[in-house]
PDB file of N, CA and C in Angstrom:
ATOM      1  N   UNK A   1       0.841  -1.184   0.000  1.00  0.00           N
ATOM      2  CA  UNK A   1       0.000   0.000   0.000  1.00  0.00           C
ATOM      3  C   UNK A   1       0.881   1.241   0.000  1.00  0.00           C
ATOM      4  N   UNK A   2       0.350   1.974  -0.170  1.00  0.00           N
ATOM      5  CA  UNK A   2       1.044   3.680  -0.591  1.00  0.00           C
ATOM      6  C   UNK A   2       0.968   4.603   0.368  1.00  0.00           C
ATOM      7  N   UNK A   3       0.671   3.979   1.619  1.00  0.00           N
ATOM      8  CA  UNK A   3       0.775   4.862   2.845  1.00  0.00           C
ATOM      9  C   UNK A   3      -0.492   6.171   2.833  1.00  0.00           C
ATOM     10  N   UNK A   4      -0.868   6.523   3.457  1.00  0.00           N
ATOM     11  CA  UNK A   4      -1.907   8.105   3.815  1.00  0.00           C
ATOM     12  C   UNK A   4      -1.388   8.794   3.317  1.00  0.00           C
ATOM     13  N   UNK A   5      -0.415   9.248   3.195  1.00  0.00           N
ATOM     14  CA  UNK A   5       0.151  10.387   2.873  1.00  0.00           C
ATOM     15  C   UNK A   5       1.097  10.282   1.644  1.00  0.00           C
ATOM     16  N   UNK A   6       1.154  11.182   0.677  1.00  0.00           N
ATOM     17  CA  UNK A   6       2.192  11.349  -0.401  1.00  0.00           C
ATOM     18  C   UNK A   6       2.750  12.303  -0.107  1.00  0.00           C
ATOM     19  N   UNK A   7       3.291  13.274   0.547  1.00  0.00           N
ATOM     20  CA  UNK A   7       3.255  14.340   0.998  1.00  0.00           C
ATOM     21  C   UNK A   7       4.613  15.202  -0.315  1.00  0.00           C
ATOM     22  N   UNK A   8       5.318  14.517  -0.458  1.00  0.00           N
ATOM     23  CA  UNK A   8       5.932  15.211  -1.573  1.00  0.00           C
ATOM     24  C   UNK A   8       5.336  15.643  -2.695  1.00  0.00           C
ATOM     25  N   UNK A   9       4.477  14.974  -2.854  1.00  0.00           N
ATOM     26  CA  UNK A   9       3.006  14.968  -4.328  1.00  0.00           C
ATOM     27  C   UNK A   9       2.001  16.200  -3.797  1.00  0.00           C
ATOM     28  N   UNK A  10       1.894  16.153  -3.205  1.00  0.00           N
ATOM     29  CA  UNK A  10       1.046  17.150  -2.274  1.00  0.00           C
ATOM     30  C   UNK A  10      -0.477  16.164  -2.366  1.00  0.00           C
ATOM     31  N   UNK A  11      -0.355  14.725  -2.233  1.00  0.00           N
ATOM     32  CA  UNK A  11      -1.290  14.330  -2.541  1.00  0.00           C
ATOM     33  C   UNK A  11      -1.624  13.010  -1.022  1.00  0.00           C
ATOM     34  N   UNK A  12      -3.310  13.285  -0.859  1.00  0.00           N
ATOM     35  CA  UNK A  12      -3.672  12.493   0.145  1.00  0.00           C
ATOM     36  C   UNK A  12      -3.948  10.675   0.328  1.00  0.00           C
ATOM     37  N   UNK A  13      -5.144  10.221   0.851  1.00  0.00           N
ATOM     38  CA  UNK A  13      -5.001   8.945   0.440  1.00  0.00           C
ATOM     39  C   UNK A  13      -4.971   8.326  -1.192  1.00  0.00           C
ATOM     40  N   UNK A  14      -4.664   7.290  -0.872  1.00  0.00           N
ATOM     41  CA  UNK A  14      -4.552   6.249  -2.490  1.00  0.00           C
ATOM     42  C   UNK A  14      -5.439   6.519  -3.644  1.00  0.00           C
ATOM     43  N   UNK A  15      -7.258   6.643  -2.818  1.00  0.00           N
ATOM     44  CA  UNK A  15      -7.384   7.179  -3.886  1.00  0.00           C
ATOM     45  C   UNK A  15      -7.365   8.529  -4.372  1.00  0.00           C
ATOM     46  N   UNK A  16      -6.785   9.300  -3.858  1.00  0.00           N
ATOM     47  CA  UNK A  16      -6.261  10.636  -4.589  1.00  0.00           C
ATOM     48  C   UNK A  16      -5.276  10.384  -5.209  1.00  0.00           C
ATOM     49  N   UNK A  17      -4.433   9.274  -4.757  1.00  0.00           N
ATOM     50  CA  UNK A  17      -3.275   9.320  -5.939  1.00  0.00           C
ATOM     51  C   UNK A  17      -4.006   8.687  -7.631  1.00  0.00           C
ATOM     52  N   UNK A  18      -4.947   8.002  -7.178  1.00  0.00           N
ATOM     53  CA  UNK A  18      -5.292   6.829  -8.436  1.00  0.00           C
ATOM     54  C   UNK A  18      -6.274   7.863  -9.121  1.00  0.00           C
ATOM     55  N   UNK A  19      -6.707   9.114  -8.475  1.00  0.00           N
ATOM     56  CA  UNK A  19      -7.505  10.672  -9.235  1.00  0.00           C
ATOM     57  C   UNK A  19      -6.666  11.421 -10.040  1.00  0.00           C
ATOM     58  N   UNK A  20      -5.125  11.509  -9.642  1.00  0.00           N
ATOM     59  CA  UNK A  20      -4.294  12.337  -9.954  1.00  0.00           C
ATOM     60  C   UNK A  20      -3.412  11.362 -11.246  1.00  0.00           C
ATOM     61  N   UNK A  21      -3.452  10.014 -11.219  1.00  0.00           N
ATOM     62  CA  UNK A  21      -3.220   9.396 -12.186  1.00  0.00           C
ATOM     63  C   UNK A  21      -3.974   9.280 -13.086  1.00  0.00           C
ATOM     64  N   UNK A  22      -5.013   9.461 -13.213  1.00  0.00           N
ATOM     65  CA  UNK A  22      -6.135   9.120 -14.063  1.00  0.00           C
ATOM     66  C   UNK A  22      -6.536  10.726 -14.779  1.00  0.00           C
ATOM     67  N   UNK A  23      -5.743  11.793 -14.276  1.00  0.00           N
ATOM     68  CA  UNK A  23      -6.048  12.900 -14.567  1.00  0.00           C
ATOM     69  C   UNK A  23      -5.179  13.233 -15.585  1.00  0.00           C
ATOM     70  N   UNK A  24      -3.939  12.506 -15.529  1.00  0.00           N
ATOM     71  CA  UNK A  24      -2.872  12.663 -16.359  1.00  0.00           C
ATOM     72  C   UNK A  24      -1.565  13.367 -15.231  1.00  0.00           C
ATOM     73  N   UNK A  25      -1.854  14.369 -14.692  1.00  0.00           N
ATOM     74  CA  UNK A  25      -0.888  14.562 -13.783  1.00  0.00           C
ATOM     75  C   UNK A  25       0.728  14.385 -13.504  1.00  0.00           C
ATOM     76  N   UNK A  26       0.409  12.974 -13.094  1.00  0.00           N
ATOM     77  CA  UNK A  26       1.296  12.131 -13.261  1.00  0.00           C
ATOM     78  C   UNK A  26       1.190  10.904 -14.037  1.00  0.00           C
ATOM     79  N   UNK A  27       2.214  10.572 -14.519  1.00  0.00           N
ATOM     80  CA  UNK A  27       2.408   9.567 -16.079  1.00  0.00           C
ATOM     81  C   UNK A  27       3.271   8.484 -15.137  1.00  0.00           C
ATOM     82  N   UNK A  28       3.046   7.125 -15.542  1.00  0.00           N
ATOM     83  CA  UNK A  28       3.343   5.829 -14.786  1.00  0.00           C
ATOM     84  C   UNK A  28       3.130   5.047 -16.285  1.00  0.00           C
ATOM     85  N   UNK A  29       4.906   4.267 -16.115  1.00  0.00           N
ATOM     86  CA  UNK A  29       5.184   3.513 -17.326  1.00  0.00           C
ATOM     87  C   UNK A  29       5.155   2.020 -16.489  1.00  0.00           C
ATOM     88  N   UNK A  30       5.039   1.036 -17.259  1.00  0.00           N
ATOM     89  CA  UNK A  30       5.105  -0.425 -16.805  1.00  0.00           C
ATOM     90  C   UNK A  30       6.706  -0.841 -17.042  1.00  0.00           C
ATOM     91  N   UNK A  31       7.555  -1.018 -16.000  1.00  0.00           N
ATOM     92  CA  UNK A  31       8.617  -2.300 -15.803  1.00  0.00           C
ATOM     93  C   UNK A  31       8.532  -2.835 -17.580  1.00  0.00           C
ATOM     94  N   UNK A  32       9.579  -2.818 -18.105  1.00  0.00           N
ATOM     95  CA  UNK A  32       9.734  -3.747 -19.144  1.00  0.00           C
ATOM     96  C   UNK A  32       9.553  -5.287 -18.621  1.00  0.00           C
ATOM     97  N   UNK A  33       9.286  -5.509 -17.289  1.00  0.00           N
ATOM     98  CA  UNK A  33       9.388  -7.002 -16.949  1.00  0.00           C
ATOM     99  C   UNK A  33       7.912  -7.099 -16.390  1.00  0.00           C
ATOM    100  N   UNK A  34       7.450  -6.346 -16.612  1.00  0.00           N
ATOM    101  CA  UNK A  34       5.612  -6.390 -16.237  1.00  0.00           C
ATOM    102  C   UNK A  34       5.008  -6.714 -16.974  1.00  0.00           C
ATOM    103  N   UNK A  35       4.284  -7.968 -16.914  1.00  0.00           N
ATOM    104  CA  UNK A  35       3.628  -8.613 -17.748  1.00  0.00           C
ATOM    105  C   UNK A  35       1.612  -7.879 -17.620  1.00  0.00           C
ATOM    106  N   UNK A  36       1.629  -7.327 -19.386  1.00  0.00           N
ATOM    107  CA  UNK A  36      -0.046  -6.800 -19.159  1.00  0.00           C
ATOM    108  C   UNK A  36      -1.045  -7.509 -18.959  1.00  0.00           C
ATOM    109  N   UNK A  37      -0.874  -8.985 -19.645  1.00  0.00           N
ATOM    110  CA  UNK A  37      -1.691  -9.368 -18.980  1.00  0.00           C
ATOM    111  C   UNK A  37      -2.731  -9.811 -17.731  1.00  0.00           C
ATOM    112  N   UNK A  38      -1.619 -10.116 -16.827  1.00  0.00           N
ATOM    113  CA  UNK A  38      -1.360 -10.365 -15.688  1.00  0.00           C
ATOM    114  C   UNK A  38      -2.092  -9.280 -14.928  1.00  0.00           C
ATOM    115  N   UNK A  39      -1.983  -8.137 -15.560  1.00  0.00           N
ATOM    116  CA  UNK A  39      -2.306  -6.629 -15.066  1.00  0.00           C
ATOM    117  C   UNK A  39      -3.770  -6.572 -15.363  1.00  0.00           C
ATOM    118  N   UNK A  40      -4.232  -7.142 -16.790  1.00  0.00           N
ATOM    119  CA  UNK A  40      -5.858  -7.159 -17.204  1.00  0.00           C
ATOM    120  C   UNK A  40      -6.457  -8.067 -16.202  1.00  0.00           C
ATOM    121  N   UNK A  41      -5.952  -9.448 -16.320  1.00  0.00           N
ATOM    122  CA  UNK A  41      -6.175 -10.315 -15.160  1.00  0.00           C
ATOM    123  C   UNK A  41      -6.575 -10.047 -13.992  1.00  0.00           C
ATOM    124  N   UNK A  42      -6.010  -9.040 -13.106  1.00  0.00           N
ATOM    125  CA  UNK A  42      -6.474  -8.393 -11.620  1.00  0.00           C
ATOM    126  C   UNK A  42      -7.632  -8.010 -12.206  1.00  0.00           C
ATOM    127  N   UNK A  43      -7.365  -6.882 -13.160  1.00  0.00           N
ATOM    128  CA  UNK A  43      -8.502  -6.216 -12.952  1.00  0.00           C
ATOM    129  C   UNK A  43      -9.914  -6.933 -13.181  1.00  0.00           C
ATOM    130  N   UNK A  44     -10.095  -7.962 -13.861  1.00  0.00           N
ATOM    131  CA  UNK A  44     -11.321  -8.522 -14.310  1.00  0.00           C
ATOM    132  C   UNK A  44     -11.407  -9.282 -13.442  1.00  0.00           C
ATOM    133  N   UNK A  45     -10.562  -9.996 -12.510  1.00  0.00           N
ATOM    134  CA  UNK A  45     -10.511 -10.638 -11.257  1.00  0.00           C
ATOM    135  C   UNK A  45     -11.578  -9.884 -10.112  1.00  0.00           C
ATOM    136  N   UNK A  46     -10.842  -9.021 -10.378  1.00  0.00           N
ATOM    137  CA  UNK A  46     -11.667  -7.609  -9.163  1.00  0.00           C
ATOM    138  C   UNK A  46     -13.224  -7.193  -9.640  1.00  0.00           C
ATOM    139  N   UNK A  47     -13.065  -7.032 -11.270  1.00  0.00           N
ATOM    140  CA  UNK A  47     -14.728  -6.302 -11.432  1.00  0.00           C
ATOM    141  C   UNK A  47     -15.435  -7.977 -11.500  1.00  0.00           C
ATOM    142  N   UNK A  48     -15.084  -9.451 -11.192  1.00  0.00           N
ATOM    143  CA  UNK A  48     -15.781 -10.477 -11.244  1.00  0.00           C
ATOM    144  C   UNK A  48     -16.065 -10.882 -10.129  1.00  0.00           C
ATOM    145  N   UNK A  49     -15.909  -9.713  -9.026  1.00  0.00           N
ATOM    146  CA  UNK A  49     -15.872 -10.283  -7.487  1.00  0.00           C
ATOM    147  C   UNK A  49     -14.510 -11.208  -6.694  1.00  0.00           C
ATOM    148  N   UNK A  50     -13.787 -11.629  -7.972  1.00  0.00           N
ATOM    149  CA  UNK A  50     -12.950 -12.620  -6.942  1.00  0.00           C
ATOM    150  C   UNK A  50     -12.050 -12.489  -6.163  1.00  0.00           C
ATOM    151  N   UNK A  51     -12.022 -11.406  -5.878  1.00  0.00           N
ATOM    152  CA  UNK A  51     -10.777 -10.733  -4.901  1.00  0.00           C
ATOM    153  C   UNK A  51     -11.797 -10.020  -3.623  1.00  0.00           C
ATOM    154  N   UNK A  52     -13.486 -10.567  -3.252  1.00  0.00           N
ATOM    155  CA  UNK A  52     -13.600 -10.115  -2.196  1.00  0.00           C
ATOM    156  C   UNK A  52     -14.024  -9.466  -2.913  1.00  0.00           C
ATOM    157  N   UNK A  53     -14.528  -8.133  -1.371  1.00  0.00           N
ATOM    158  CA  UNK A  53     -15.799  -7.005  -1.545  1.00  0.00           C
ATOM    159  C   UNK A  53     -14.013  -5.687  -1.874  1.00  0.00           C
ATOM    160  N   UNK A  54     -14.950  -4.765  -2.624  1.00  0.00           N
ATOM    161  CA  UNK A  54     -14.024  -3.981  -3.612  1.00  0.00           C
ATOM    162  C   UNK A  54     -14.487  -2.547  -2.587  1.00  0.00           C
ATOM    163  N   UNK A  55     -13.349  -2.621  -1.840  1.00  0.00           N
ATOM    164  CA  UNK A  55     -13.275  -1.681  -1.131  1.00  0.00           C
ATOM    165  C   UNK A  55     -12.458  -0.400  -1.142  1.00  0.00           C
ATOM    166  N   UNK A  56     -12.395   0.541  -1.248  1.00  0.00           N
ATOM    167  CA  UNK A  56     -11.814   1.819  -1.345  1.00  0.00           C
ATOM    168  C   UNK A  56      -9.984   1.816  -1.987  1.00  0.00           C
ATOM    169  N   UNK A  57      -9.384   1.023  -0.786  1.00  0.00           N
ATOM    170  CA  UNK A  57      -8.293   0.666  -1.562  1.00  0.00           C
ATOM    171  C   UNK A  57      -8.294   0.135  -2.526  1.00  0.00           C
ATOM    172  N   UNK A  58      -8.997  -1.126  -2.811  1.00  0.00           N
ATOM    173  CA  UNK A  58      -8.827  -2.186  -3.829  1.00  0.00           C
ATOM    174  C   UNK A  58      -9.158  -1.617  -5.109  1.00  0.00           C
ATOM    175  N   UNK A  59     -10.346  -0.535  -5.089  1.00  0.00           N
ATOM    176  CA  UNK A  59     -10.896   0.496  -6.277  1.00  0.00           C
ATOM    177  C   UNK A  59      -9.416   1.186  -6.565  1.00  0.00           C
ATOM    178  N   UNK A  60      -9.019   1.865  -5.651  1.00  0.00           N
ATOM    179  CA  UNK A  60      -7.573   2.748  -6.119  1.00  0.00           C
ATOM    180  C   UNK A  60      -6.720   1.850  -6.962  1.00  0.00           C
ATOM    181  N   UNK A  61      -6.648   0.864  -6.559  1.00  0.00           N
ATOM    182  CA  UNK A  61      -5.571  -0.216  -7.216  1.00  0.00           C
ATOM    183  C   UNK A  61      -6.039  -0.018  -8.676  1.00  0.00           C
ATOM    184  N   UNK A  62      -7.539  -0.689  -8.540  1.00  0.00           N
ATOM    185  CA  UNK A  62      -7.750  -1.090  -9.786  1.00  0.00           C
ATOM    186  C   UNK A  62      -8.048   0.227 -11.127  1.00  0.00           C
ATOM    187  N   UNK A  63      -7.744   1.428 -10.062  1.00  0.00           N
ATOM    188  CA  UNK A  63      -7.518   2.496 -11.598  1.00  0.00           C
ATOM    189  C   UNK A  63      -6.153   2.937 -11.881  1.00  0.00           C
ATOM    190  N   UNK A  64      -5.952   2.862 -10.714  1.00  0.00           N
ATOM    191  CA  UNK A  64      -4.227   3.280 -11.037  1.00  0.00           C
ATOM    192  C   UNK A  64      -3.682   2.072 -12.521  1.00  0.00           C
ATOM    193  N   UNK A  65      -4.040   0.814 -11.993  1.00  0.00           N
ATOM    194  CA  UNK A  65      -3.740  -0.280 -13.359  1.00  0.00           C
ATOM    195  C   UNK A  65      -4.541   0.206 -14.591  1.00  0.00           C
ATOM    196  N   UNK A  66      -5.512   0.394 -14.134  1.00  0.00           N
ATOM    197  CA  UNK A  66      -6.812   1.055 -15.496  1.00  0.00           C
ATOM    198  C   UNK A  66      -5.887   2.071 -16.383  1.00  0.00           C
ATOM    199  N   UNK A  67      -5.766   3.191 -15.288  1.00  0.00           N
ATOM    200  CA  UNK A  67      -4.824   4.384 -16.219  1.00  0.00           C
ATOM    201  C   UNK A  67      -3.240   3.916 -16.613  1.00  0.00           C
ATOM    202  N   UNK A  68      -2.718   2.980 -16.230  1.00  0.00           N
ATOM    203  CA  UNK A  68      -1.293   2.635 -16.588  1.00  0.00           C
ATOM    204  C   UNK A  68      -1.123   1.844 -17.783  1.00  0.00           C
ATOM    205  N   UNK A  69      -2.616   1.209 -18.426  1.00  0.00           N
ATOM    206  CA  UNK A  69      -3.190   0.476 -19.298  1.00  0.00           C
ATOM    207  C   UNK A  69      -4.026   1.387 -20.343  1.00  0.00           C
ATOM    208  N   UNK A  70      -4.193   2.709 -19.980  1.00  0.00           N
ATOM    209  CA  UNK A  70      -4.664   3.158 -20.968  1.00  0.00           C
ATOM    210  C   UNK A  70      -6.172   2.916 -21.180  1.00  0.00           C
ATOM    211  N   UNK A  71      -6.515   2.047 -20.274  1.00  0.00           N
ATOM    212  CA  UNK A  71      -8.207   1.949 -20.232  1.00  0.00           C
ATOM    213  C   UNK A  71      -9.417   2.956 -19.342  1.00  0.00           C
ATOM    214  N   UNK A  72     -10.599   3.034 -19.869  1.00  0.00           N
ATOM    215  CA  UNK A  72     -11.505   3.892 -19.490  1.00  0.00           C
ATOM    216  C   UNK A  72     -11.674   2.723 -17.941  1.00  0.00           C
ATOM    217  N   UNK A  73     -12.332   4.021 -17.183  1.00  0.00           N
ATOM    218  CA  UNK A  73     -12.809   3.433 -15.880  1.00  0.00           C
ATOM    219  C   UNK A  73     -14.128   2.916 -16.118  1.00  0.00           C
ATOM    220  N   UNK A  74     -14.498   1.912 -15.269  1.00  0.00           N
ATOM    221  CA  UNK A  74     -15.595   0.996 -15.704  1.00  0.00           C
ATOM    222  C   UNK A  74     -16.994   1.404 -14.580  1.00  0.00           C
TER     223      UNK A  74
END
């Protein structure tokens, strides 16, 4: 997790960071060793229920991957 605070960002919890990513803001490239699929995988994992009830963090996760993928939020 990404801690409460970003405080160098001037930015608050996670999901403010995953607002400020999705805003463009800040730009986040994938690891040449990051596999996308793997990355689509969570996410359809998550909007299929199987990771549990989709709670505040778990939403941040899953846009921060959304916007690092270039996909619309669902």
């Amino acid at each position: 997790m990404l801690g409460d605070d970003i405080t160098e960002l001037g930015i608050g919890p996670v999901d403010n960071l995953a607002d400020t990513i999705a805003s463009g803001e800040i730009e986040l490239d994938l690891a040449e060793t990051q596999d996308t699929d793997k990355l689509q995988e969570l996410v359809e994992l998550a909007e299929n229920g199987e990771l549990g009830e989709i709670d505040a963090e778990l939403e941040a996760q899953i846009e921060v991957i959304r916007s690092i993928l270039g996909e619309k939020s669902k």
